[in-house]
C-alpha atoms as a PDB file:
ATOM      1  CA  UNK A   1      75.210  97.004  95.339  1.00  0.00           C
ATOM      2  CA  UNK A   2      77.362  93.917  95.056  1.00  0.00           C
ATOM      3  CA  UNK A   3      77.931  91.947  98.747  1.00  0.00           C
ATOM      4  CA  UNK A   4      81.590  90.979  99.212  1.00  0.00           C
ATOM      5  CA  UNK A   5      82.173  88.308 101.394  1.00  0.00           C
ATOM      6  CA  UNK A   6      83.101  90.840 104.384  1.00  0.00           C
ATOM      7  CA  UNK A   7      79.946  91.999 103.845  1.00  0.00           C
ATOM      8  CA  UNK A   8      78.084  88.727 103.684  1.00  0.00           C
ATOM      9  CA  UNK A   9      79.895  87.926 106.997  1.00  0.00           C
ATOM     10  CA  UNK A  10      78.288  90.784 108.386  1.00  0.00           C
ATOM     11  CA  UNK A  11      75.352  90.251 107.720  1.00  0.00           C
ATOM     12  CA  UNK A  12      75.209  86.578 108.905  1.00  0.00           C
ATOM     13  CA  UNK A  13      76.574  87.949 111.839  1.00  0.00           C
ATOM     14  CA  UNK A  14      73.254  90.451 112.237  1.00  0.00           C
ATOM     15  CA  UNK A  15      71.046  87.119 111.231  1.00  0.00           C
ATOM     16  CA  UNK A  16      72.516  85.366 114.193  1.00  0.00           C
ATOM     17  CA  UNK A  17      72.140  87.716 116.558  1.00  0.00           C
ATOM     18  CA  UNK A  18      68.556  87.765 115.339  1.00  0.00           C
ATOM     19  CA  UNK A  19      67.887  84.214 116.072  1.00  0.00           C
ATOM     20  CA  UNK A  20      69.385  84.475 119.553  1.00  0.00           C
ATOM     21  CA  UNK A  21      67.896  87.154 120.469  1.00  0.00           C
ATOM     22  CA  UNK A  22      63.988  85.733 119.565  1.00  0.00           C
ATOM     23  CA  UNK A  23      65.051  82.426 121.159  1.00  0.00           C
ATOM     24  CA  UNK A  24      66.231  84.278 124.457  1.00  0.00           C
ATOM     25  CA  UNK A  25      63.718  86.712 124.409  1.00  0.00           C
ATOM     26  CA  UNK A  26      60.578  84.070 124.914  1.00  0.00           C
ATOM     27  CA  UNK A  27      62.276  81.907 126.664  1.00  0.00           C
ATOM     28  CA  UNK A  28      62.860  83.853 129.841  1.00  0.00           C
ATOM     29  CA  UNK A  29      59.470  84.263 131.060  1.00  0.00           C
ATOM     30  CA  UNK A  30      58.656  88.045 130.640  1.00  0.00           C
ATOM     31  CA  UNK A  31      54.992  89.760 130.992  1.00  0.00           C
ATOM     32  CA  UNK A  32      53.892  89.976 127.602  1.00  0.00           C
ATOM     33  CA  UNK A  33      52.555  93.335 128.572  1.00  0.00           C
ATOM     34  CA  UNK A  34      52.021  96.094 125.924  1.00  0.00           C
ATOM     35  CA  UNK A  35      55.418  97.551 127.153  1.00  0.00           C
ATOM     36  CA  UNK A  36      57.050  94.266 126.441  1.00  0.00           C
ATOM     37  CA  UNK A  37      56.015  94.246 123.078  1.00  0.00           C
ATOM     38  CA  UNK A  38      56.901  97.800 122.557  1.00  0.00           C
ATOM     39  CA  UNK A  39      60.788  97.124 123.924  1.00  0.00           C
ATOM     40  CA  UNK A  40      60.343  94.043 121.258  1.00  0.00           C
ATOM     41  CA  UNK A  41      59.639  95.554 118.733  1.00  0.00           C
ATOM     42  CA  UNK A  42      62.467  98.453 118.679  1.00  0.00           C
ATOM     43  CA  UNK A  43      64.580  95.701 119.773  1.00  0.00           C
ATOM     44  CA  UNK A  44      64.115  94.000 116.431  1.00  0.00           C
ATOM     45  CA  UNK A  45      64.218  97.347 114.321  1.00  0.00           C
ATOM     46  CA  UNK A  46      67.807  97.827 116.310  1.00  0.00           C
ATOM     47  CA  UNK A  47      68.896  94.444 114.721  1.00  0.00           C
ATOM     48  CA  UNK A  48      67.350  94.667 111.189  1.00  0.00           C
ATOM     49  CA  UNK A  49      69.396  98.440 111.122  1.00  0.00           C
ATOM     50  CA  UNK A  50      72.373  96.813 111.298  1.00  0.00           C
ATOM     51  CA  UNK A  51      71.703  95.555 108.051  1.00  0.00           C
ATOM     52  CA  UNK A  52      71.854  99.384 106.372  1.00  0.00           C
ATOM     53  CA  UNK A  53      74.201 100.174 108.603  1.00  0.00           C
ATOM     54  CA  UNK A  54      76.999  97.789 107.020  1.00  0.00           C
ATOM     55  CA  UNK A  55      75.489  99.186 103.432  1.00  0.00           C
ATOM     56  CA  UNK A  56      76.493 102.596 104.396  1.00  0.00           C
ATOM     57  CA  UNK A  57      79.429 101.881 105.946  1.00  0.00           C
ATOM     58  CA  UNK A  58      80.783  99.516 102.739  1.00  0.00           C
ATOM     59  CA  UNK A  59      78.990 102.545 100.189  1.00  0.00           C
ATOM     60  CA  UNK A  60      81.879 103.799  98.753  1.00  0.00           C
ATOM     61  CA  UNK A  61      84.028 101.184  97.879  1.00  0.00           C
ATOM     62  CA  UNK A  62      85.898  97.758  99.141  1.00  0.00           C
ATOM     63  CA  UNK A  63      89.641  98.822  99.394  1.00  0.00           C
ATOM     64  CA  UNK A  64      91.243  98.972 102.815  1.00  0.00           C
ATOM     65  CA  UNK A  65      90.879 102.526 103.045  1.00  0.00           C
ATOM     66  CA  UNK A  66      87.075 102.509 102.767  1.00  0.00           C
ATOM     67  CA  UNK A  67      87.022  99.854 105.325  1.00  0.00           C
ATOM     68  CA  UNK A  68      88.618 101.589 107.810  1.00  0.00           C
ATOM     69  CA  UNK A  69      86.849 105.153 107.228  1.00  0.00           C
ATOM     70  CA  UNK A  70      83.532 102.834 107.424  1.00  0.00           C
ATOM     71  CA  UNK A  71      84.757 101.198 110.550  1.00  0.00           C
ATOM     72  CA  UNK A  72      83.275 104.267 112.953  1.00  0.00           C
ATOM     73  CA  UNK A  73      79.760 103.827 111.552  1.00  0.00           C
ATOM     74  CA  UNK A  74      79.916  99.922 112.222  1.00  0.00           C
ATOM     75  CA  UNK A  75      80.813 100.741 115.516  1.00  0.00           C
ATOM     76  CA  UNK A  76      77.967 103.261 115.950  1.00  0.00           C
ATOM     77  CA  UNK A  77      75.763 100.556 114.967  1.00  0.00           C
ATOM     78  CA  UNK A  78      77.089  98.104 117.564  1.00  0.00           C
ATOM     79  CA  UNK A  79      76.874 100.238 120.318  1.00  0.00           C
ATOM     80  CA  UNK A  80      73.261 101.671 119.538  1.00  0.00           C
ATOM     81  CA  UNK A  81      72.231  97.869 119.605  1.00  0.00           C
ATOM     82  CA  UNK A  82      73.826  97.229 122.750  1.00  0.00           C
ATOM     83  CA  UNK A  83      72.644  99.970 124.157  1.00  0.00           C
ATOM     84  CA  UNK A  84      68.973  99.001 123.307  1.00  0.00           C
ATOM     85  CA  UNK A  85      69.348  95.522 124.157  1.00  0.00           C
ATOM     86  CA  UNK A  86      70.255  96.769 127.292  1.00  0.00           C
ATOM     87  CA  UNK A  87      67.365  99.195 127.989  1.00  0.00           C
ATOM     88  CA  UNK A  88      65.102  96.461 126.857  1.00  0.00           C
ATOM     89  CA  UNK A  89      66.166  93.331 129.309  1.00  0.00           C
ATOM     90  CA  UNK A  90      66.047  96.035 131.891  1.00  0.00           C
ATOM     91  CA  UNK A  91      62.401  97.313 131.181  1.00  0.00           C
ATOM     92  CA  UNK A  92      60.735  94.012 129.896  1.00  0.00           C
ATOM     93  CA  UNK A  93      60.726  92.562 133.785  1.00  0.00           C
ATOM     94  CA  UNK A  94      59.231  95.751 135.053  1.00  0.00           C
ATOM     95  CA  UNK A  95      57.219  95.968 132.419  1.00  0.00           C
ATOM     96  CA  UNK A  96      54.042  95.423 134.223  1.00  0.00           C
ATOM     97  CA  UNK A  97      54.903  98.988 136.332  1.00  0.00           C
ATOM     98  CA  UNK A  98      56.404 100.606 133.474  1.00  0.00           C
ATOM     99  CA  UNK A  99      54.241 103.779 132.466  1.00  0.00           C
ATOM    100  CA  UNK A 100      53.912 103.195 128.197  1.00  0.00           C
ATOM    101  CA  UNK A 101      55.571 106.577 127.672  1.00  0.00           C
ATOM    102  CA  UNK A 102      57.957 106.489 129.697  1.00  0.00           C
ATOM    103  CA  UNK A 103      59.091 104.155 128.050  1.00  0.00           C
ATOM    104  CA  UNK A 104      58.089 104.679 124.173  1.00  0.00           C
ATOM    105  CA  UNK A 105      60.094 108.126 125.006  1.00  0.00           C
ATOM    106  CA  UNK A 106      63.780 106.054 126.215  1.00  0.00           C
ATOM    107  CA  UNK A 107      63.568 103.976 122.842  1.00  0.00           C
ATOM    108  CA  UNK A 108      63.307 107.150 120.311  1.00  0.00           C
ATOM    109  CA  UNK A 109      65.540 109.098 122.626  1.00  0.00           C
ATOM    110  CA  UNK A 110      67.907 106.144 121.699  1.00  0.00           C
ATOM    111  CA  UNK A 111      66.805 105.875 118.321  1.00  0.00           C
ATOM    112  CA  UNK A 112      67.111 109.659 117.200  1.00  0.00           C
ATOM    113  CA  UNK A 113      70.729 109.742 118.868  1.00  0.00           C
ATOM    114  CA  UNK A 114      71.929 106.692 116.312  1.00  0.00           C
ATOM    115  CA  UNK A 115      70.188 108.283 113.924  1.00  0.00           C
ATOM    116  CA  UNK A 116      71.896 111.828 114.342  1.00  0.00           C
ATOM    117  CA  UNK A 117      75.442 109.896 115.084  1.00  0.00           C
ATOM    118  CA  UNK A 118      74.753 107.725 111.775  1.00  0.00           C
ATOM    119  CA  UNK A 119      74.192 111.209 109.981  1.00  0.00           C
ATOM    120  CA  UNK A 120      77.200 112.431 111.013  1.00  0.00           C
ATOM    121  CA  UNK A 121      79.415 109.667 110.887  1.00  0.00           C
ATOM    122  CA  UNK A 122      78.296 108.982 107.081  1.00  0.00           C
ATOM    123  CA  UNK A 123      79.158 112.991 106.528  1.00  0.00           C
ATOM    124  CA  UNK A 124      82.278 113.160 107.935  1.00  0.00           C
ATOM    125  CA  UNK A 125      83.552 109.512 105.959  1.00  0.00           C
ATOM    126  CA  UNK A 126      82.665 111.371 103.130  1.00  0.00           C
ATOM    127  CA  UNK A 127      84.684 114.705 103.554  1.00  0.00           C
ATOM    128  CA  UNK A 128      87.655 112.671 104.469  1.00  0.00           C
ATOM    129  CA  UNK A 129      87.648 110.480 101.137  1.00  0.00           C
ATOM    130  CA  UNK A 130      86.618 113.340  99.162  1.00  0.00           C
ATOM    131  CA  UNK A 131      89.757 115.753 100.702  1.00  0.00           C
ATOM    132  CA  UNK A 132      92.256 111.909 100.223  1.00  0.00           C
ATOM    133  CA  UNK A 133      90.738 112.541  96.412  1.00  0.00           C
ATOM    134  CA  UNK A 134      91.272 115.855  95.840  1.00  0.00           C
ATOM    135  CA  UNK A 135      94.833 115.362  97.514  1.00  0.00           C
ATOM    136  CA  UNK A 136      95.795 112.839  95.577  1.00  0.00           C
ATOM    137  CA  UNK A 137      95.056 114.297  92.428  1.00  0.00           C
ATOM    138  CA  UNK A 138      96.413 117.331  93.510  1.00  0.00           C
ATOM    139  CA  UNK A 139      99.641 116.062  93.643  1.00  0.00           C
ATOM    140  CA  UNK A 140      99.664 114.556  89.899  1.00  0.00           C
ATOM    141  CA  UNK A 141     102.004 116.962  88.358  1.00  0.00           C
ATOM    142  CA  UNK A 142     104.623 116.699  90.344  1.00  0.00           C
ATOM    143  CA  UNK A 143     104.792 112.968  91.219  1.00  0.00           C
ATOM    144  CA  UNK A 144     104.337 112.580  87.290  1.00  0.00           C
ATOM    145  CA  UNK A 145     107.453 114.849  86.775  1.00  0.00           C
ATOM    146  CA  UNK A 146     109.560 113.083  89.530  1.00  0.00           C
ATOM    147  CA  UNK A 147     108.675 109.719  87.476  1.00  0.00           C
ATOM    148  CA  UNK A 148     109.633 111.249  83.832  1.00  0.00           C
ATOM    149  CA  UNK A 149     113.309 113.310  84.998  1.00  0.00           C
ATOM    150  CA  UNK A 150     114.068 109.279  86.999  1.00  0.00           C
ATOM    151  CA  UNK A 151     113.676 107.833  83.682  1.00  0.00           C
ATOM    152  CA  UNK A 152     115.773 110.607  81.936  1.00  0.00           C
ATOM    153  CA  UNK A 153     118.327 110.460  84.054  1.00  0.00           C
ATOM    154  CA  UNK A 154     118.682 106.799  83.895  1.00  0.00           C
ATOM    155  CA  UNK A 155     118.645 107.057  80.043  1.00  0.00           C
ATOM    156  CA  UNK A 156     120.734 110.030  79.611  1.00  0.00           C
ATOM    157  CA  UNK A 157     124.128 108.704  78.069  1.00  0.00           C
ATOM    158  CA  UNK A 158     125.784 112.630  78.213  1.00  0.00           C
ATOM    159  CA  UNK A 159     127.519 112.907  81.003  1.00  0.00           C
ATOM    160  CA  UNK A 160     126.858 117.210  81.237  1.00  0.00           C
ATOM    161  CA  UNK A 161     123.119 116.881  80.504  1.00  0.00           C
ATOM    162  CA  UNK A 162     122.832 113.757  83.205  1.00  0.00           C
ATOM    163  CA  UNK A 163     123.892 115.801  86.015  1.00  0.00           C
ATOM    164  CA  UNK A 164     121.530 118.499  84.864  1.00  0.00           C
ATOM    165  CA  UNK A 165     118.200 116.297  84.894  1.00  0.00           C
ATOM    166  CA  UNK A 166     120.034 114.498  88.606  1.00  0.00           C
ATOM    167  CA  UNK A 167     119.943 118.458  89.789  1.00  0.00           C
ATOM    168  CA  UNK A 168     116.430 118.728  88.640  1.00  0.00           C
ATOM    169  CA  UNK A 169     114.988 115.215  90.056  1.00  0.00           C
ATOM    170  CA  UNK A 170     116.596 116.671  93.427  1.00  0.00           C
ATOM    171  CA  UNK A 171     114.827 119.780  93.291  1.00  0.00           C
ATOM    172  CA  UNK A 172     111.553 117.981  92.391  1.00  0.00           C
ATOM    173  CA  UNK A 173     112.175 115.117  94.745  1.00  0.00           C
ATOM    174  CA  UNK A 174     112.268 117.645  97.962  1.00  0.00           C
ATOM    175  CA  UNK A 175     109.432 119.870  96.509  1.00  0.00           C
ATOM    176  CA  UNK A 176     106.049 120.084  98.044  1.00  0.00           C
ATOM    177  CA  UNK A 177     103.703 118.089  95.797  1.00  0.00           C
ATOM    178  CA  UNK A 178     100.476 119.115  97.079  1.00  0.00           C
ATOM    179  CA  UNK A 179      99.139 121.573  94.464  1.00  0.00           C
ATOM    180  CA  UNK A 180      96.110 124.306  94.216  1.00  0.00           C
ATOM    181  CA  UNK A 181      94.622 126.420  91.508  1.00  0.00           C
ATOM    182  CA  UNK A 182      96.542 128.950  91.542  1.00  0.00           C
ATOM    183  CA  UNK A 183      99.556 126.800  90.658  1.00  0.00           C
ATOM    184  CA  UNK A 184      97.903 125.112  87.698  1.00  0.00           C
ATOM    185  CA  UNK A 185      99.822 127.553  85.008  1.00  0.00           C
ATOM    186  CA  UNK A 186     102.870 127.436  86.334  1.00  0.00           C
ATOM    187  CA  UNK A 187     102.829 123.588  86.816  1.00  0.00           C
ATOM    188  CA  UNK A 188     101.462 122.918  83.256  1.00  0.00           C
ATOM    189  CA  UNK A 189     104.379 125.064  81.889  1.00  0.00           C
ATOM    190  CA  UNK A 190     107.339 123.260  83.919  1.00  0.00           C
ATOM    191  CA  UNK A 191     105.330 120.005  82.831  1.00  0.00           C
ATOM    192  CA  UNK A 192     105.821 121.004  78.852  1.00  0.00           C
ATOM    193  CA  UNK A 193     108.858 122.109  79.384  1.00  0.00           C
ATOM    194  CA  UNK A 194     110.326 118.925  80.842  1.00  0.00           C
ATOM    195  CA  UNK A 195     108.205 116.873  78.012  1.00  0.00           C
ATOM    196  CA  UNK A 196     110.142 118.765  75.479  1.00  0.00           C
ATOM    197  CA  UNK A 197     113.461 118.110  77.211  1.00  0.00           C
ATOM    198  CA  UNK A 198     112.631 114.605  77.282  1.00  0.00           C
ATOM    199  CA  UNK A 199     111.978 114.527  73.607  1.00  0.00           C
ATOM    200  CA  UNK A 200     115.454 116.779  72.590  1.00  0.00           C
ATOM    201  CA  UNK A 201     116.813 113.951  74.502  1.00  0.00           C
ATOM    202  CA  UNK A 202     115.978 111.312  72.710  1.00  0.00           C
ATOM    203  CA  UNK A 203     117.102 113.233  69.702  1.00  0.00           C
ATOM    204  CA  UNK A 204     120.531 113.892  70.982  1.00  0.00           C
ATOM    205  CA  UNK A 205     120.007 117.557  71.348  1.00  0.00           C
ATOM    206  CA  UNK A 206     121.756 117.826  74.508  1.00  0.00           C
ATOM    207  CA  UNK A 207     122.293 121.455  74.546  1.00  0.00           C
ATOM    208  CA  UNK A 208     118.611 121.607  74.397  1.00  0.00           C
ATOM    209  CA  UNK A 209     117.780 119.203  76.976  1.00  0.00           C
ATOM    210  CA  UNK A 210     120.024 121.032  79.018  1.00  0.00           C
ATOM    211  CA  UNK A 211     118.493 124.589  78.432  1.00  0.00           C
ATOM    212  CA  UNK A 212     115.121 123.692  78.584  1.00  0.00           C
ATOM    213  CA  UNK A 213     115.653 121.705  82.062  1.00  0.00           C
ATOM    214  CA  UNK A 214     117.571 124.999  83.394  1.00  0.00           C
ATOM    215  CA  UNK A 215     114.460 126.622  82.375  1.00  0.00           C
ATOM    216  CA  UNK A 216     112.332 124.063  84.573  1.00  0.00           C
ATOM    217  CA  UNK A 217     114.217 124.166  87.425  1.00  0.00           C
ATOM    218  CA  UNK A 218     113.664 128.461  87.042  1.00  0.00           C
ATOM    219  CA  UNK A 219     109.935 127.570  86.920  1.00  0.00           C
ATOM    220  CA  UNK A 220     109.905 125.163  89.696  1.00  0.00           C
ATOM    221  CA  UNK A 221     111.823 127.621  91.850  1.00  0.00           C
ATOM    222  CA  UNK A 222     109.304 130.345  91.187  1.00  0.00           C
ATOM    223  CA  UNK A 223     106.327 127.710  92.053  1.00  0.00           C
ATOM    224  CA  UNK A 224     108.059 126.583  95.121  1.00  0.00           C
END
């Protein structure tokens, strides 16, 4: 996977935050008890997730969109590694008094709730982009057929047949474009049907055009 610089940014950031938190860390005189070193060392595997955590988030592309549907799983990130941090700075000086399970059992308890967020998170991001797929290509037909009868209507130089394809734009312009599979016939049907008007059109055959975008407008009705 290719790092952008928004990405690269990121992950400075995360390298930053590791140096200041290894220079902080030693030089505030802790007891380098075994619980010390425990809170150490899930302090550091919060930080280094961070760096996955921008890779997931950033997975599925670099457009604005993505960014923003990645933005919750950044922000689960931060806040499990403030949240650790936290725990930490307030266990390392009791460290000494600190039973080792008690406190082996906060860090996972934090650890398997990121984890379990992350999960879901990453899920949900993806249902949402695949449902703003499958509604944008769900709505192909009929923002393609607003785009041809705009052109024709522009082009049109018989008066009759102009305000025919105008009616017709109208009735597409103010028609719901979302489509489903049951609608596929019908839709691929008003979509030939306007293709052929186009091309009587261009042949002068407005008697034709005119029929055959009557006949649409029939068809869209009946979709509608």
């Amino acid at each position: 996977m290719m790092l952008d610089k928004q990405m690269r940014r990121e992950l400075g950031i995360v390298l930053i935050i590791f140096a200041a938190y290894n220079l902080l860390v030693f030089l505030i005189p802790f007891p380098l008890t075994e619980v010390f070193w425990l809170a150490y060392a899930f302090d550091l595997a919060a930080i280094v997730a961070q760096a996955p955590v921008i890779l997931v988030a950033h997975k599925n592309g670099r457009n604005l969109r993505s960014r923003f549907y990645g933005f919750p799983i950044i922000r689960l990130g931060i806040i499990y590694l403030c949240v650790q941090l936290t725990v930490s700075f307030v266990i390392m000086p009791l460290s000494p008094w600190m039973p080792r399970w008690l406190a082996v059992l906060l860090f996972v308890l934090i650890l398997a709730f990121f984890a379990v967020g992350l999960i879901a998170a990453d899920t949900i991001r993806d249902e949402i982009e695949f449902q703003d797929k499958k509604r944008t290509s769900g709505t192909f037909v009929i923002v393609k057929l607003r785009s041809v009868t705009a052109v024709m209507e522009q082009q049109c130089e018989n008066a009759d047949t102009q305000k025919i394809i105008r009616q017709l734009a109208d009735q597409l312009r103010y028609s719901d474009p979302v489509s489903s599979a049951v609608l596929q016939n019908i839709e691929n049907s008003i979509f030939n049907c306007v293709r052929e008007a186009k091309n009587a059109m261009a042949n002068q055959r407005y008697s034709e055009t005119q029929r055959l975008c009557l006949k649409a407008m029939e068809m869209l009705t009946e979709r509608n």
